[in-house]
Protein backbone atom coordinates (compact mmCIF):
# COMPACT_ATOMS: atom_id res chain seq x y z
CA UNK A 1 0.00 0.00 0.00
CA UNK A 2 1.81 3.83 -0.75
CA UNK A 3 1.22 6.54 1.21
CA UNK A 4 -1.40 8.68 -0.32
CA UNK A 5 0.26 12.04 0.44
CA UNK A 6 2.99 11.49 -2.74
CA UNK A 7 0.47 10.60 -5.08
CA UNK A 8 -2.62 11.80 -4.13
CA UNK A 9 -4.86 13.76 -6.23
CA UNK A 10 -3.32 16.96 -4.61
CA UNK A 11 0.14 16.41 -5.09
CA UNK A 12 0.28 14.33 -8.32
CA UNK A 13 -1.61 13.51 -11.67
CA UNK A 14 -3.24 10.42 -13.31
CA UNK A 15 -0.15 10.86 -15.70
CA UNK A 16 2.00 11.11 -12.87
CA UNK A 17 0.74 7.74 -11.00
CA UNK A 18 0.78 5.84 -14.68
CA UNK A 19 4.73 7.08 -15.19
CA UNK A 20 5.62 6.11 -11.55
CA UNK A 21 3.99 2.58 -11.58
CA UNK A 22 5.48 1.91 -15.15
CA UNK A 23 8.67 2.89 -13.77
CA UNK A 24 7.90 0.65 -10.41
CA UNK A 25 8.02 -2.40 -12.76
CA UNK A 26 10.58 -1.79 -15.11
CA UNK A 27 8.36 -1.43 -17.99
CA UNK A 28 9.93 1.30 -20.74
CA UNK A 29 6.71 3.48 -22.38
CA UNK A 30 6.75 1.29 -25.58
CA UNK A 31 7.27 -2.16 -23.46
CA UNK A 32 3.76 -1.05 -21.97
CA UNK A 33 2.46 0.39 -25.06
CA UNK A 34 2.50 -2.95 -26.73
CA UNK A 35 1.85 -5.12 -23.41
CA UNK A 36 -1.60 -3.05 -23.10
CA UNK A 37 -2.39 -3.04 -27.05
CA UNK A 38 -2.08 0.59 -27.62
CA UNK A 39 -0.12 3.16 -29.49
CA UNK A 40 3.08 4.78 -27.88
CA UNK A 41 1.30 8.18 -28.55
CA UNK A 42 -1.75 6.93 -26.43
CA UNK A 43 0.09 6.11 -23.66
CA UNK A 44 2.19 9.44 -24.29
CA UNK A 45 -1.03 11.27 -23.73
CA UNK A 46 -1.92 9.49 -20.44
CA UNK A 47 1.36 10.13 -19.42
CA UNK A 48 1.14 13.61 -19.67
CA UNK A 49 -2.01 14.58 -18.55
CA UNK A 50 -3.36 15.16 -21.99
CA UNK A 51 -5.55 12.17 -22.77
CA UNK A 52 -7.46 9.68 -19.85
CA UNK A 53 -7.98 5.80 -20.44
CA UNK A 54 -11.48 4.03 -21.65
CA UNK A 55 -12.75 1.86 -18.56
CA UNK A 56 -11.32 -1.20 -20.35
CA UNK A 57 -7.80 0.35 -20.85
CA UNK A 58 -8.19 1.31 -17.33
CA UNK A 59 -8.21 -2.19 -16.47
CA UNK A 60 -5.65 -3.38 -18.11
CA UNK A 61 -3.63 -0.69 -17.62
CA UNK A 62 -3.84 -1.69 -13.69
CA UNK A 63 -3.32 -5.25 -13.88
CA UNK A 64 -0.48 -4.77 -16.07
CA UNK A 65 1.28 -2.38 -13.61
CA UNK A 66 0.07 -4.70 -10.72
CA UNK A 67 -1.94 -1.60 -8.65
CA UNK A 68 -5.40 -0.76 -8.48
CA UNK A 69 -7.86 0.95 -10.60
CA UNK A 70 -8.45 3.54 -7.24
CA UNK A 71 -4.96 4.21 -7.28
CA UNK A 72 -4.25 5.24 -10.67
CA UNK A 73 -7.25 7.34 -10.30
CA UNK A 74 -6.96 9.25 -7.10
CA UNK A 75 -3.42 7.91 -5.27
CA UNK A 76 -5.49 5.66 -3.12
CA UNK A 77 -5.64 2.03 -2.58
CA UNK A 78 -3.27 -0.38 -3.71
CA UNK A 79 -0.61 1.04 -5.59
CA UNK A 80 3.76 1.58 -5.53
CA UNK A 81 5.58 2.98 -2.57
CA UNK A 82 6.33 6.76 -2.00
CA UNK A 83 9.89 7.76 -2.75
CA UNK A 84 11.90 8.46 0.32
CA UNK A 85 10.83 12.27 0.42
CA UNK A 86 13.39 12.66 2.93
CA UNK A 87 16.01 12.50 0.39
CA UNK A 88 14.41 15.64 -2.04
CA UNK A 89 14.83 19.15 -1.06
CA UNK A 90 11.79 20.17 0.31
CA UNK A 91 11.73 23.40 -1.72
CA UNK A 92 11.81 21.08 -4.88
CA UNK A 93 8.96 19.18 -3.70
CA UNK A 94 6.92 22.11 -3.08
CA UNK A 95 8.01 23.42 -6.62
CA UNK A 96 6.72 19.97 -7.78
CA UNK A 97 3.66 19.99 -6.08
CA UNK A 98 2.85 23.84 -7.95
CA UNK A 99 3.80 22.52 -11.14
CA UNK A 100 1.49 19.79 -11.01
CA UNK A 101 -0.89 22.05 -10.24
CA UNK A 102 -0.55 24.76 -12.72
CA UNK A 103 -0.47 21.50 -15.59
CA UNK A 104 -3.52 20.38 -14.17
CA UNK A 105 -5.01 23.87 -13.95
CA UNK A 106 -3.34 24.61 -17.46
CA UNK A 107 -5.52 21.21 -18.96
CA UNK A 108 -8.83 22.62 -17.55
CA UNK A 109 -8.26 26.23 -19.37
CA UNK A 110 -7.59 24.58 -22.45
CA UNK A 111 -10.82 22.53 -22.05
CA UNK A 112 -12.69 25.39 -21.46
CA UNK A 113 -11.40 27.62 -24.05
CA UNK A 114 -12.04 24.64 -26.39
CA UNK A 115 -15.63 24.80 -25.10
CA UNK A 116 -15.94 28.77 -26.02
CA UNK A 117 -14.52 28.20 -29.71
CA UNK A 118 -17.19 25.94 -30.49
CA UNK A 119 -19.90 27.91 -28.92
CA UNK A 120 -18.76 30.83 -30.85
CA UNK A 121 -18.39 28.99 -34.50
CA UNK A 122 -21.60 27.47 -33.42
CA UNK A 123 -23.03 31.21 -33.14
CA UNK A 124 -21.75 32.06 -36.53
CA UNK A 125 -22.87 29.37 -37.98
CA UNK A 126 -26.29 29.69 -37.13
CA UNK A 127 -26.16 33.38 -37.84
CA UNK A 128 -24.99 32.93 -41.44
């Protein structure tokens, strides 16, 4: 069982938790790219926060990196062991923590802004 405070949903991303359990066993991005049926981009995207898994991938995906479903998806549950923290600055843990943050945060603009474009060449359209 980790600790949830390294990878919970505060202090690190799905993409985060994928990368850190595909790490845990050994597994290089294509290794688990073709182990899970997928293309290297795919994975690329869950990786970094820019794409999330179907339910079935989600499945896999966990069985294949031997931790649970909860844990890929919020840090909790079964999942890999926190690195010794003790060892990293704390500044640059903080820092980490913020930059996570401002990705995630950075994702949900870029949602919404997609959401305004197509209200607005929805508006045209139906103007025209």
């Amino acid at each position: 069982m980790s600790e949830a405070g390294y990878y919970s949903e505060d202090a690190a991303t799905f993409g985060d938790r994928v990368a850190a359990a595909r790490d845990a066993v050994g597994l290089t991005q294509n290794e688990l790219a073709a182990r899970l049926g997928i293309k290297i981009s795919t994975l690329r995207g869950w990786e970094n926060d820019t794409a999330e898994p179907r339910a079935n991938k989600l499945q896999m995906l966990a069985g294949v990196l031997n931790v649970s479903m909860r844990w890929l998806l919020t840090g909790e549950g079964e999942g890999v062991e926190s690195p010794d923290v003790d060892t990293v600055d704390k500044d640059l843990t903080l820092l980490l923590a913020e930059m996570r943050k401002a990705r995630v945060e950075a994702a949900g603009l870029a949602e919404h802004i997609g959401r305004l474009e197509k209200r607005l060449r929805l508006a045209i359209r139906d103007r025209g």
